[in-house]
Protein backbone atom coordinates (compact mmCIF):
# COMPACT_ATOMS: atom_id res chain seq x y z
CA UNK A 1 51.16 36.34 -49.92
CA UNK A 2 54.11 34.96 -48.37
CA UNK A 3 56.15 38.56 -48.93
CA UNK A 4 53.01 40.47 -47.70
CA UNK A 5 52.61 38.70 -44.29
CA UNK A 6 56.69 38.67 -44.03
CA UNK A 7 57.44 42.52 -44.91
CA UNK A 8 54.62 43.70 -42.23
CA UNK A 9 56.26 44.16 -38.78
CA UNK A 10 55.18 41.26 -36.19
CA UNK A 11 52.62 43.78 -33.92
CA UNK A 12 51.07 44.71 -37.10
CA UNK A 13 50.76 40.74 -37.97
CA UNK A 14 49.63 39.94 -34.03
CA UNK A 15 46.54 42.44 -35.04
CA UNK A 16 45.91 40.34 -38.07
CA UNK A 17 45.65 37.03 -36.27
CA UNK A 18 43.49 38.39 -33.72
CA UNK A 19 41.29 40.18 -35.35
CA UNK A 20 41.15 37.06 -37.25
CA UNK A 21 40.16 34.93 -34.60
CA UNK A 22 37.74 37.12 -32.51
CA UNK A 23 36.20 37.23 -36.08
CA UNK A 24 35.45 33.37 -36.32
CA UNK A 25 34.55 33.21 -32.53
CA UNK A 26 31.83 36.29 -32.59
CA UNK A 27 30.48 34.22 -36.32
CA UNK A 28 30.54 31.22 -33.73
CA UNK A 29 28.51 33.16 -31.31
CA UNK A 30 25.94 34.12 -34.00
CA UNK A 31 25.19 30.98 -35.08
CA UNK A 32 25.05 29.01 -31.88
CA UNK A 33 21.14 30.04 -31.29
CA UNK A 34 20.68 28.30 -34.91
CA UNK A 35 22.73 25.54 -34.53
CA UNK A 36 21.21 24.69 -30.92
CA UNK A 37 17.40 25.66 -32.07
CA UNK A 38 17.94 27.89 -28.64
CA UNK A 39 14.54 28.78 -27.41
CA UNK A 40 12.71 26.13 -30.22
CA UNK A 41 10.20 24.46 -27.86
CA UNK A 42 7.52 21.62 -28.37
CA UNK A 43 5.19 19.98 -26.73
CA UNK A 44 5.84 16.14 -25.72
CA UNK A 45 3.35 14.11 -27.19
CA UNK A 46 1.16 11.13 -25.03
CA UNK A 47 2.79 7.98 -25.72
CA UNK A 48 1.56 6.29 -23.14
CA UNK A 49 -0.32 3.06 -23.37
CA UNK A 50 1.53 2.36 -26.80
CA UNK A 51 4.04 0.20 -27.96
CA UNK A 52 7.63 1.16 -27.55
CA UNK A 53 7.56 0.86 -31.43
CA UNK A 54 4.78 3.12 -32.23
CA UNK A 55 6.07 5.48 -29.27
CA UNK A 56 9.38 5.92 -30.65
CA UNK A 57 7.99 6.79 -33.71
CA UNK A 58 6.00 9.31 -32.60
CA UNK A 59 8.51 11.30 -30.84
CA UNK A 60 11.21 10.99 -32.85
CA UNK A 61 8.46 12.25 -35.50
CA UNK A 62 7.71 15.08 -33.13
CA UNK A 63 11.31 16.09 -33.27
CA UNK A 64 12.98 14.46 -29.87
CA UNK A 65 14.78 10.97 -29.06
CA UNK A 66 13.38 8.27 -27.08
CA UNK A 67 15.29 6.55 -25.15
CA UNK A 68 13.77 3.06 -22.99
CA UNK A 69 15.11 3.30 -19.27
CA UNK A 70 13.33 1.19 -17.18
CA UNK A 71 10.78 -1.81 -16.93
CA UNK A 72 7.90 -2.27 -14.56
CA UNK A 73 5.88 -5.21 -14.36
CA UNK A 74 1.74 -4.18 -14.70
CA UNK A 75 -1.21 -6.85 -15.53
CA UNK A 76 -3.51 -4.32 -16.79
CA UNK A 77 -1.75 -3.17 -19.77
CA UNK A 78 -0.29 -5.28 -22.82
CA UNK A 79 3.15 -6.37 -22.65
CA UNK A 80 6.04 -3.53 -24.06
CA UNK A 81 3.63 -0.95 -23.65
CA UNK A 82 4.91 2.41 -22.05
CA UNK A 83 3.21 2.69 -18.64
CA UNK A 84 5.48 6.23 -18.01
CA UNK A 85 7.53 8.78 -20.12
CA UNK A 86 10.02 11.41 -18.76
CA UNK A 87 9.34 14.30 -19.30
CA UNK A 88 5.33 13.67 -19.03
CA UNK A 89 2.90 14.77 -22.05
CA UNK A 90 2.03 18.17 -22.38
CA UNK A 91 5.43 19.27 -20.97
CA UNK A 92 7.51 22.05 -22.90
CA UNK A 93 11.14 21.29 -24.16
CA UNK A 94 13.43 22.15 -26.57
CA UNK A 95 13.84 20.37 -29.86
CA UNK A 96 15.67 17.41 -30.13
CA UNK A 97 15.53 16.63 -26.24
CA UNK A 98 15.45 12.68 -25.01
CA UNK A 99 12.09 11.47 -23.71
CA UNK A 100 13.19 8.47 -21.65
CA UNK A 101 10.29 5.63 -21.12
CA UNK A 102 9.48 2.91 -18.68
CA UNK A 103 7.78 -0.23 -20.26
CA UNK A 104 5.90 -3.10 -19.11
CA UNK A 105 8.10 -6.33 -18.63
CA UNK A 106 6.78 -9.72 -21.39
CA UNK A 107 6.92 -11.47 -18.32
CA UNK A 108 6.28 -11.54 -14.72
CA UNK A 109 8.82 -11.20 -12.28
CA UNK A 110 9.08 -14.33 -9.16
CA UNK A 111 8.30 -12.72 -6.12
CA UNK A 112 8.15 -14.80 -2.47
CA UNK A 113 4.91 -15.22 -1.12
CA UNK A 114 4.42 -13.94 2.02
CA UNK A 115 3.13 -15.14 5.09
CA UNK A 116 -0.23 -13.76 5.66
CA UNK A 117 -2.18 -15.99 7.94
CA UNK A 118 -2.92 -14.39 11.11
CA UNK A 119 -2.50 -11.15 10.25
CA UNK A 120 -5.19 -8.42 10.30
CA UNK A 121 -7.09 -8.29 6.22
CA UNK A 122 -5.63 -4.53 6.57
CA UNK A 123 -2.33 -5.55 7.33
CA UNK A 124 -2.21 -8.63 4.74
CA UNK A 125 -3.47 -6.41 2.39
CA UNK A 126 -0.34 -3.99 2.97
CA UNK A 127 2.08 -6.90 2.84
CA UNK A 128 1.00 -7.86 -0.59
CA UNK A 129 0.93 -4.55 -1.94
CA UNK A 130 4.77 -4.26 -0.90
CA UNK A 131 5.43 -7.39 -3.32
CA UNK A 132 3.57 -6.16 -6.20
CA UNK A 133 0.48 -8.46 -5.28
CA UNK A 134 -2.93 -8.14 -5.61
CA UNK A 135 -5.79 -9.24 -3.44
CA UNK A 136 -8.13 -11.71 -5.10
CA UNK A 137 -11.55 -13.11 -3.40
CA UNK A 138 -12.21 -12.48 0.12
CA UNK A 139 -14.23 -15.56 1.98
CA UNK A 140 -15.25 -15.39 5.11
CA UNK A 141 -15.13 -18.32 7.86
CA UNK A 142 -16.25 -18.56 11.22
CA UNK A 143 -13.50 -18.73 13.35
CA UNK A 144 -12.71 -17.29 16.83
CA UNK A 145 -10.23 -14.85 15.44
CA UNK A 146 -12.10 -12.29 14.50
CA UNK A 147 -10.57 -10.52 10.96
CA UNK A 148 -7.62 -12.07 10.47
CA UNK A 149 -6.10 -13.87 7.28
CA UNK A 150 -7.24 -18.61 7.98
CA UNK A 151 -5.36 -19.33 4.78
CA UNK A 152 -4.07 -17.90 1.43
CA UNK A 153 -4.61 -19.68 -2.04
CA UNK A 154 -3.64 -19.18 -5.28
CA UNK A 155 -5.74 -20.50 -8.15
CA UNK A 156 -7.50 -22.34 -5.50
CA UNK A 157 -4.72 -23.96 -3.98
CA UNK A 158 -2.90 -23.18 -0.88
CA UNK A 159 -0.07 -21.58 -1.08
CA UNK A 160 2.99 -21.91 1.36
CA UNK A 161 5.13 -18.50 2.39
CA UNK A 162 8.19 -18.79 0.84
CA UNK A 163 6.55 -20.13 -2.79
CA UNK A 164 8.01 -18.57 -5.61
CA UNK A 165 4.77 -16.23 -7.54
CA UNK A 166 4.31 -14.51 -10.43
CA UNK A 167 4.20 -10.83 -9.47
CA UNK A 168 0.26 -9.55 -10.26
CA UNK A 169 -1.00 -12.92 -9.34
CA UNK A 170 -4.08 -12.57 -6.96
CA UNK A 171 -4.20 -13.56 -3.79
CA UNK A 172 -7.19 -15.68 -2.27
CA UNK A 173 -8.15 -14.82 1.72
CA UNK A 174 -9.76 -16.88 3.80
CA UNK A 175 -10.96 -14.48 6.53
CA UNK A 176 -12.50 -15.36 9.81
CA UNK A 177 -15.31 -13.90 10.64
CA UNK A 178 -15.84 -14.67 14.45
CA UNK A 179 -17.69 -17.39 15.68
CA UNK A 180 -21.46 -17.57 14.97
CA UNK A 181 -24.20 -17.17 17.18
CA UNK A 182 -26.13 -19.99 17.27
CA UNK A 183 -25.03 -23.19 18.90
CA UNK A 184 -25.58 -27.05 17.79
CA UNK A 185 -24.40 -30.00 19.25
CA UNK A 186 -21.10 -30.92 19.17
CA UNK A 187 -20.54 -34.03 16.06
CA UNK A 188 -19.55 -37.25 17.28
CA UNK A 189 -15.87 -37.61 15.58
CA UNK A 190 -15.14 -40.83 17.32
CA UNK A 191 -13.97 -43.83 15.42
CA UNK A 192 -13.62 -41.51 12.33
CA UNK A 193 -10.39 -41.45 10.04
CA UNK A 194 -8.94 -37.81 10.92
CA UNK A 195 -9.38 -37.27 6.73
CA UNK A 196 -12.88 -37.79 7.45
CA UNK A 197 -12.86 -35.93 10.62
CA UNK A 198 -11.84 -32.80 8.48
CA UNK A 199 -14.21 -32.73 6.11
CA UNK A 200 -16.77 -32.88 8.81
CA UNK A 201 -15.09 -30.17 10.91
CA UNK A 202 -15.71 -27.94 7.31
CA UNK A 203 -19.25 -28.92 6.51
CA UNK A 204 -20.10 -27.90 10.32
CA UNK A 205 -17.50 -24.50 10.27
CA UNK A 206 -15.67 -26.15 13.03
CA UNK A 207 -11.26 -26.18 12.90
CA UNK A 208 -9.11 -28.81 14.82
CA UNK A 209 -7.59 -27.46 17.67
CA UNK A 210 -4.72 -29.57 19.05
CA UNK A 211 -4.01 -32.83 17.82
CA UNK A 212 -2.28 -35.46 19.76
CA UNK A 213 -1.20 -38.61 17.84
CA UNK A 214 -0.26 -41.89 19.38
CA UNK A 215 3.34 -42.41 18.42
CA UNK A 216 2.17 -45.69 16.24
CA UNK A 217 0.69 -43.66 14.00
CA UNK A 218 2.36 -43.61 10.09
CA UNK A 219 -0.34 -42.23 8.02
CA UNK A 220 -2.36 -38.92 9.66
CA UNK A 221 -5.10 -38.99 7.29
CA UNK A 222 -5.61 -43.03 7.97
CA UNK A 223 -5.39 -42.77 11.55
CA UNK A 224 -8.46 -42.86 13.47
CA UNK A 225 -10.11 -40.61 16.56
CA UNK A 226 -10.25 -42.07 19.96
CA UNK A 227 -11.16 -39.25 21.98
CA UNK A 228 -12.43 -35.36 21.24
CA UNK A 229 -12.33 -32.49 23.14
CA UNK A 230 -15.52 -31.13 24.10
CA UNK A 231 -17.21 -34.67 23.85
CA UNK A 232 -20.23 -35.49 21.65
CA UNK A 233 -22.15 -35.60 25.32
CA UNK A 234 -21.44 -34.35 28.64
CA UNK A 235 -21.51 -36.32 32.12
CA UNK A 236 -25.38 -36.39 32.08
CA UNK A 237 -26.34 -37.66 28.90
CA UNK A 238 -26.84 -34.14 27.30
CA UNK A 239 -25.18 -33.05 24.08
CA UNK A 240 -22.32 -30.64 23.76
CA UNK A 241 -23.11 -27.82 22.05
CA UNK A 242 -20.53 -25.63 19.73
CA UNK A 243 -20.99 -22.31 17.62
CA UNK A 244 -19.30 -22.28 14.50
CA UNK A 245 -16.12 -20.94 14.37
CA UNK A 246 -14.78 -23.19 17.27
CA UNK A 247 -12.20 -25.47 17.72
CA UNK A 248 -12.34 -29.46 18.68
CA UNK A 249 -9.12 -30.96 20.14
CA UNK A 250 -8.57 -34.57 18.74
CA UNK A 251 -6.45 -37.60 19.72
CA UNK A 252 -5.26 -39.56 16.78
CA UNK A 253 -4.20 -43.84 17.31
CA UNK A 254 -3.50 -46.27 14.11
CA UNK A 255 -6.12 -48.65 16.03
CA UNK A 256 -9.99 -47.83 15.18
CA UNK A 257 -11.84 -47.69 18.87
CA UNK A 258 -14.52 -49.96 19.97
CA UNK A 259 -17.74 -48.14 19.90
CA UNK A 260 -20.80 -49.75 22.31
CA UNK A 261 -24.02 -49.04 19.84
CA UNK A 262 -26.41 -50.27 22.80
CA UNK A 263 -25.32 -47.91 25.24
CA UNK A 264 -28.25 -45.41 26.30
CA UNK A 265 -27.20 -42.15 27.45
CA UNK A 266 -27.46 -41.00 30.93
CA UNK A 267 -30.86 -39.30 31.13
CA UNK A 268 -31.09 -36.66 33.51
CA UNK A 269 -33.03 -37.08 36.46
């Protein structure tokens, strides 16, 4: 072999070699469409709503790889169960081509709770779409402000802005609903603990407006009214009367006021 390859003139041997190689490369060539599966297509299965496991079985059954590249966070489905694949079912590819998946999260991810309260039900309702958050009950409350968020509570409980939440949770509104039509007469609040004085501002769909406090005062909710703002009865002996939805202004003081039981109101003339 060694006499063959060395008695042949070097042109004759260049011929050889090349020959040689464009031999192997156009063999290359040929078998490329084979090796590749070059216009082999299926069609990606629905995985969706499974478990990664059972997903990745499925498609790697099919003929592709699966491949897990991102997490979301959604309540409605069970927990590492693919809420998207890439590319989607039904789609055409070739064999042996990555569908990559996004699956829901175990847990719920902390979000901040927003501030919602006086903000428009349209507008709060934006706000906790943004942070992944759902709007719960809606409870309307006569109040002057007309449509716009009183308080937000989770599991029943207020919640401050700023509170870490699970992401999902739903959200609670309090909505007013405008003041009501009808007026009654203004309660008497006087000589009251402001504790008390709250719970009858909610049984009568009243809110405290301002609230001065006497600077003696340590305990709010022990302190008692002196003085509200519109009166239990006006200059003449008649009562006050409120709608619901409206506002009383109350002066707190840590001493409990004097109240004279015999005096008759001023009738009117």
């Amino acid at each position: 072999m060694f006499d063959f390859i060395t008695k042949r003139s070097f042109g004759i041997n260049l011929l050889i070699v090349i020959a040689f190689f464009f031999g192997l490369a156009l063999l290359f060539f040929s078998l490329l469409g084979v090796i590749t599966r070059h216009n082999e297509e299926l069609t990606v299965p629905d995985v969706r709503g499974k478990s990664v496991k059972e997903a990745m079985a499925i498609l790697e059954k099919a003929g592709f790889e699966a491949d897990v590249r991102d997490s979301i966070y959604i309540d409605s489905i069970p927990p590492l169960s693919v809420w998207v694949q890439t590319p989607d079912k039904g789609a055409r590819v070739k064999v042996g081509r990555t569908i990559y998946l996004t699956v829901n999260k175990v847990v719920a991810p902390m979000v901040k709770m927003p501030d919602l309260e006086g903000l428009t039900f349209r507008s709060a309702e934006m706000v906790l779409k943004s942070v992944r958050l759902n709007v719960g009950d809606t409870i309307y409350k006569p109040d002057f402000a007309t449509n716009t968020i009183l308080q937000q509570l989770l599991n029943g409980k207020r919640v401050k802005p700023g509170t870490p939440v699970a992401e999902g949770s739903n959200i609670t509104l309090i909505i007013s609903s405008g003041t009501g039509s009808i007026e009654n007469p203004v309660p008497d609040f006087v000589g009251l603990t402001f504790a008390e004085a709250r719970e009858m501002l909610n049984a009568n769909n009243l809110s405290a407006g301002t609230i001065i406090i006497d600077p003696g005062v340590t305990d709010t909710a022990n302190a008692f009214i002196i003085k509200q703002v519109p009166t239990r009865r006006n200059e003449i002996g008649d009562f006050n009367m409120v709608r619901a939805g409206e506002s009383i202004d109350l002066w707190l003081s840590a001493s409990k006021p004097v109240k004279d039981s015999t005096q008759v109101p001023v009738q009117q003339p």
